[in-house]
N, C-alpha and C. Protein backbone atom coordinates (compact mmCIF):
# COMPACT_ATOMS: atom_id res chain seq x y z
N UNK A 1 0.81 -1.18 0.00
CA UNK A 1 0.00 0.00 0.00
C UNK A 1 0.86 1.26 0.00
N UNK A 2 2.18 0.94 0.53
CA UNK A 2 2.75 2.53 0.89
C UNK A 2 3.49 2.65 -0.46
N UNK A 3 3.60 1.73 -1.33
CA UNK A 3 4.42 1.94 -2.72
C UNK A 3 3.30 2.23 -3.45
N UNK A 4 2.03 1.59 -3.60
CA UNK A 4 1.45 2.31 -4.15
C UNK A 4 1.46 3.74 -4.12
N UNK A 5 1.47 4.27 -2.59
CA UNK A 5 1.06 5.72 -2.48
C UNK A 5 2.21 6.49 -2.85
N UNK A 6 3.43 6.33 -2.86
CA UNK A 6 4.36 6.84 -3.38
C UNK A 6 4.76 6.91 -5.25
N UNK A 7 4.07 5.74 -5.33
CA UNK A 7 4.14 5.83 -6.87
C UNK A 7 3.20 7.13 -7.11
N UNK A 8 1.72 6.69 -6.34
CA UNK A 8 1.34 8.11 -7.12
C UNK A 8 1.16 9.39 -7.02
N UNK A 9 2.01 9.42 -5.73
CA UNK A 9 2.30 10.71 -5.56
C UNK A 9 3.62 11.40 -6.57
N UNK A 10 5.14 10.28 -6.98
CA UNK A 10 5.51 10.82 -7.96
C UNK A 10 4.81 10.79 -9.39
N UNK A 11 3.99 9.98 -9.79
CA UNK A 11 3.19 10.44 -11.08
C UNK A 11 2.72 12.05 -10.64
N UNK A 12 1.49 12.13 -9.73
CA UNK A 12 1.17 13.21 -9.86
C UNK A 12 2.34 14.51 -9.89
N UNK A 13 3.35 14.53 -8.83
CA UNK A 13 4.66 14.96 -9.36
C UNK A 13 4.81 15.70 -10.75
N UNK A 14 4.98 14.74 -11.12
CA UNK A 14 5.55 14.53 -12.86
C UNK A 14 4.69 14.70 -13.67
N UNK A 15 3.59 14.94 -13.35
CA UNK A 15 2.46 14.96 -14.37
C UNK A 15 2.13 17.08 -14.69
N UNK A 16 1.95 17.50 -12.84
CA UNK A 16 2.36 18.77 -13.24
C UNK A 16 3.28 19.17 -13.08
N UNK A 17 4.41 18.83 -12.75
CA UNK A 17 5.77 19.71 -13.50
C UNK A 17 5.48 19.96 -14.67
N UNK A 18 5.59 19.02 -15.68
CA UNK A 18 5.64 18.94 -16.91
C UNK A 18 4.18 20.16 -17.46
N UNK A 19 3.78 20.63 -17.06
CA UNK A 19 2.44 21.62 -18.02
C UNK A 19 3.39 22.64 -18.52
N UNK A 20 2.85 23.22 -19.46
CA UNK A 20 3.18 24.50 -19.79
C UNK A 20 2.69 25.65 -19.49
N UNK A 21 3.33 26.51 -18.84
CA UNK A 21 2.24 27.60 -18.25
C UNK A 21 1.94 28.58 -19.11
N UNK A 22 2.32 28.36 -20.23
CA UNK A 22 2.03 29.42 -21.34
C UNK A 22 1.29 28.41 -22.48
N UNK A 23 0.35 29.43 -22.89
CA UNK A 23 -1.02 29.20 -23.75
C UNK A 23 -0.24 28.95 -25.14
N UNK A 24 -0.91 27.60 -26.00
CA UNK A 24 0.05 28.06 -27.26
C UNK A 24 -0.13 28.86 -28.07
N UNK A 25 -1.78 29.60 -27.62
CA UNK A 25 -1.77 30.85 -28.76
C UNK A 25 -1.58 32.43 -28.67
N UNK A 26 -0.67 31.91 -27.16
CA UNK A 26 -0.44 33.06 -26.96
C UNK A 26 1.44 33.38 -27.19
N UNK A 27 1.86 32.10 -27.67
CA UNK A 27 3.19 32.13 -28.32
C UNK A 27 3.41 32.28 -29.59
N UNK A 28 4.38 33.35 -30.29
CA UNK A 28 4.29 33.36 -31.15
C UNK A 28 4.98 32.40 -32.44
N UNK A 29 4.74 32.33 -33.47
CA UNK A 29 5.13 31.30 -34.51
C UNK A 29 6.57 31.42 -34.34
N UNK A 30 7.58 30.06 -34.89
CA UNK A 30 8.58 30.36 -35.00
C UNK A 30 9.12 31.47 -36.21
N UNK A 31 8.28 31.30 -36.92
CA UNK A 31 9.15 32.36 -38.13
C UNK A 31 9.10 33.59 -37.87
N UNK A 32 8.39 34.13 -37.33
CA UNK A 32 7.64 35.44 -36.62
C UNK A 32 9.10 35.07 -35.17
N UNK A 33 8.45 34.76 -34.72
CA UNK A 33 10.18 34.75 -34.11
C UNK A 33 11.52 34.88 -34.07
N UNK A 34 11.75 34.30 -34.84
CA UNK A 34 13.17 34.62 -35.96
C UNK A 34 13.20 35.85 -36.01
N UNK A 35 12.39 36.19 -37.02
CA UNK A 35 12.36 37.75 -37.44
C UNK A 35 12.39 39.18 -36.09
N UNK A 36 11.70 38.72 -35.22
CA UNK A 36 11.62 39.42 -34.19
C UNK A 36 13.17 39.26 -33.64
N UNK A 37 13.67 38.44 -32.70
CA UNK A 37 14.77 38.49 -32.86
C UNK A 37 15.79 38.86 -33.64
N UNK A 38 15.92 38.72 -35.17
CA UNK A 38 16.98 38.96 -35.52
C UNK A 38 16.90 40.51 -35.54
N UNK A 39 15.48 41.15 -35.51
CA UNK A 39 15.39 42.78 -35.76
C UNK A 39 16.22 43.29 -33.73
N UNK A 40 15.77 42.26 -33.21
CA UNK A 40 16.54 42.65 -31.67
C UNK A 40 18.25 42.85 -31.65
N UNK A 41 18.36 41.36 -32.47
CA UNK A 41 19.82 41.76 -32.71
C UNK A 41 20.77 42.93 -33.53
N UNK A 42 19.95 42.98 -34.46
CA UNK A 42 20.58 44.21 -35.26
C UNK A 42 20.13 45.31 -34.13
N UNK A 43 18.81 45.65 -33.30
CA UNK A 43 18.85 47.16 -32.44
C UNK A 43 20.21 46.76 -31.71
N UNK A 44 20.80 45.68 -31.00
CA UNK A 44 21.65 45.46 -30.07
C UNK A 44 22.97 46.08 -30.86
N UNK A 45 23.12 45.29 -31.82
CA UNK A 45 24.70 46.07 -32.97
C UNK A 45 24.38 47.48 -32.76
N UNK A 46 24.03 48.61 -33.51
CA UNK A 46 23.63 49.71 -33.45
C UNK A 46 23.63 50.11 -32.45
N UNK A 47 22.91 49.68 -31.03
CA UNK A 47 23.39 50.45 -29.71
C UNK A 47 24.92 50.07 -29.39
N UNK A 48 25.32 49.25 -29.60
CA UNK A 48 27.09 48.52 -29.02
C UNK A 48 27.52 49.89 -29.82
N UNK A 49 27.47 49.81 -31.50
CA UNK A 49 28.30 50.97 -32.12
C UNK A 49 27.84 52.22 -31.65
N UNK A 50 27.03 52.52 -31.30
CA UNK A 50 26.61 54.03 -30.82
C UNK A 50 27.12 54.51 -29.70
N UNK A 51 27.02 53.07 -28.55
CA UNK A 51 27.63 53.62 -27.59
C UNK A 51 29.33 53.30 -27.23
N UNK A 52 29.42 53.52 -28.34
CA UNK A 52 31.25 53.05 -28.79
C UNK A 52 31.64 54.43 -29.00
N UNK A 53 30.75 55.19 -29.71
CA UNK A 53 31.15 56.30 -30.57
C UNK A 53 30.76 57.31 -29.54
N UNK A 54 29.42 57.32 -28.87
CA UNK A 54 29.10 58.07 -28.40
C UNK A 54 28.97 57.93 -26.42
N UNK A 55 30.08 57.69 -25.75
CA UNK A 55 30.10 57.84 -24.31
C UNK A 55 28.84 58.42 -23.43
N UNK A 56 28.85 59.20 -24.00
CA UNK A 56 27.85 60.11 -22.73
C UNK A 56 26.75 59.71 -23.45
N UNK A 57 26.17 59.22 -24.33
CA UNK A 57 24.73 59.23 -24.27
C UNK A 57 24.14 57.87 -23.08
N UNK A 58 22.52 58.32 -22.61
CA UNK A 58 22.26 57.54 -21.24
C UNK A 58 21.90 55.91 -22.43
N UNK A 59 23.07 55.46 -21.70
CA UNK A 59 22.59 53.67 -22.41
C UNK A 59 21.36 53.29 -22.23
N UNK A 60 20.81 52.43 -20.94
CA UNK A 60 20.02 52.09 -20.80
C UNK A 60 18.41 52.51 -21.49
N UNK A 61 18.97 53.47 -21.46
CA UNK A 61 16.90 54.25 -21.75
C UNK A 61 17.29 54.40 -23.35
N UNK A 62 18.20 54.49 -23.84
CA UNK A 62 18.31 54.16 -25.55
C UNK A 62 18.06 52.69 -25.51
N UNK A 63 18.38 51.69 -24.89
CA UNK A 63 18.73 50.42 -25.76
C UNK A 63 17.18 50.10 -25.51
N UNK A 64 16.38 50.37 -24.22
CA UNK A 64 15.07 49.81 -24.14
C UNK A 64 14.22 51.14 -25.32
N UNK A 65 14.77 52.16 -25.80
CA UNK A 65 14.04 52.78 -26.69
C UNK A 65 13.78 51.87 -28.43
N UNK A 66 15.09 51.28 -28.45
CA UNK A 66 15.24 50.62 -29.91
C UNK A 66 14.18 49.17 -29.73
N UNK A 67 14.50 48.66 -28.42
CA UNK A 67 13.76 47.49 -28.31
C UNK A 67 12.12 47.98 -28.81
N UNK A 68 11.72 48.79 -27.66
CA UNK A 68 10.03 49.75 -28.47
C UNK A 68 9.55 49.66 -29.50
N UNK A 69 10.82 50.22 -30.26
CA UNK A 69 10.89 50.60 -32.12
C UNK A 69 10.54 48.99 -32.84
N UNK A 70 11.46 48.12 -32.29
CA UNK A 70 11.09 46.73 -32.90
C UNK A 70 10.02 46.36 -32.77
N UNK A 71 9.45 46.28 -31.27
CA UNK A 71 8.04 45.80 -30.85
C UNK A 71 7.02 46.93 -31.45
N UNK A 72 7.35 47.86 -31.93
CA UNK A 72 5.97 49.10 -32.72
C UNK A 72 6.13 48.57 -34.37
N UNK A 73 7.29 48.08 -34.48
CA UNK A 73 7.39 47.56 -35.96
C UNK A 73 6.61 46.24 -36.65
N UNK A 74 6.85 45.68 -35.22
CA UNK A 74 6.31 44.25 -35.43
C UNK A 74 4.65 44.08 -34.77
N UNK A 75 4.16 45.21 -34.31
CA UNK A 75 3.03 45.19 -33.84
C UNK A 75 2.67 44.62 -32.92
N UNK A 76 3.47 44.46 -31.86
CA UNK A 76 3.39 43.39 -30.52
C UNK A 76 4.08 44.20 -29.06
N UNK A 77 3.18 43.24 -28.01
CA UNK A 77 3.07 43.73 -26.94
C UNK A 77 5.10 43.01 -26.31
N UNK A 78 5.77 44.09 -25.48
CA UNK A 78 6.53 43.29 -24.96
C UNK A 78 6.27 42.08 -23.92
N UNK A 79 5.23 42.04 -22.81
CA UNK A 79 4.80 40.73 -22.64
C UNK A 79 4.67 39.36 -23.38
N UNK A 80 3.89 39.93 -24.37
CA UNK A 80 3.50 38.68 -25.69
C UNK A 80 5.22 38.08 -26.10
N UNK A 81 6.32 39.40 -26.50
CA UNK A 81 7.48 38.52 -26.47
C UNK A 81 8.01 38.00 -25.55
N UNK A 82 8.21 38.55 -24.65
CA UNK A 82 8.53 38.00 -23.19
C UNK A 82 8.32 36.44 -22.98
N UNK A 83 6.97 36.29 -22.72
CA UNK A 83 6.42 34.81 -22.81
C UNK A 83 7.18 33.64 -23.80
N UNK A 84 7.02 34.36 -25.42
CA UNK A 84 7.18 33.13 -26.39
C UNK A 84 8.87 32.97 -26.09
N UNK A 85 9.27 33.64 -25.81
CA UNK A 85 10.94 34.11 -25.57
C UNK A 85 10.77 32.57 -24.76
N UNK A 86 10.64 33.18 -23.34
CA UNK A 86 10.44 32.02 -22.25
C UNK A 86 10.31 30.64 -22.77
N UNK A 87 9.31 30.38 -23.43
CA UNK A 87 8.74 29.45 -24.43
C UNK A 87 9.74 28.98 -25.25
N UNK A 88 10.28 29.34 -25.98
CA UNK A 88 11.07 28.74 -26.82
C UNK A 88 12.49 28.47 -26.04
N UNK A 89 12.59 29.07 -25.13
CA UNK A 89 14.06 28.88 -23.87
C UNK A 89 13.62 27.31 -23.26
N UNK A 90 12.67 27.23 -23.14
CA UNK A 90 12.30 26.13 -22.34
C UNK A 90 12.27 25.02 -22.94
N UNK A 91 11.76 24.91 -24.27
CA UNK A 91 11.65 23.97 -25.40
C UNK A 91 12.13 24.49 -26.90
N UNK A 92 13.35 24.58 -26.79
CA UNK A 92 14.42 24.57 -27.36
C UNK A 92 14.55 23.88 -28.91
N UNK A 93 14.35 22.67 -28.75
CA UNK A 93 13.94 21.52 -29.96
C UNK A 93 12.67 22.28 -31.00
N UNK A 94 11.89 22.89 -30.56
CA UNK A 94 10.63 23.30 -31.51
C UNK A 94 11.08 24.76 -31.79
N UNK A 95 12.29 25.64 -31.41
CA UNK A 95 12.68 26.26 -32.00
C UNK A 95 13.60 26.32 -33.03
């Protein structure tokens, strides 16, 4: 009886670890992904060279300004990336 109860207490265990706490339609596609990212990476180049060239300008509140510019380009909430970000960090293979 007591292995039973231990068995199913690790099933249940293992059963919710494993959920996903993010909705899948609230993640976005991989290709739409890609693209989002790679537009992150190029704002990231552009702030590195800017603030190479240019010392005194305030980093921080530029680099989250370019990030904005991407997310107003791409028509999306930074939460919404946030999440699929998470999402694809976690399950890796489907990215």
């Amino acid at each position: 009886m007591k292995k039973l109860a231990v068995i199913l207490i690790l099933m249940f265990v293992y059963t919710t670890s494993c959920r996903n706490n993010v909705q899948t339609d609230e993640v976005l596609g991989v290709d739409t992904m890609k693209v989002i990212l790679w537009d992150m990476l190029r704002a990231d180049e552009y702030f590195t060279r800017l603030s190479i060239k240019d010392s005194t300008a305030v980093k921080r509140k530029e680099q989250i300004r370019l990030y904005e510019q991407v997310y107003a380009i791409h028509h999306l909430r930074k939460g919404k990336f946030d999440s699929s970000y998470r999402y694809y960090e976690a399950h890796p293979v489907q990215f």
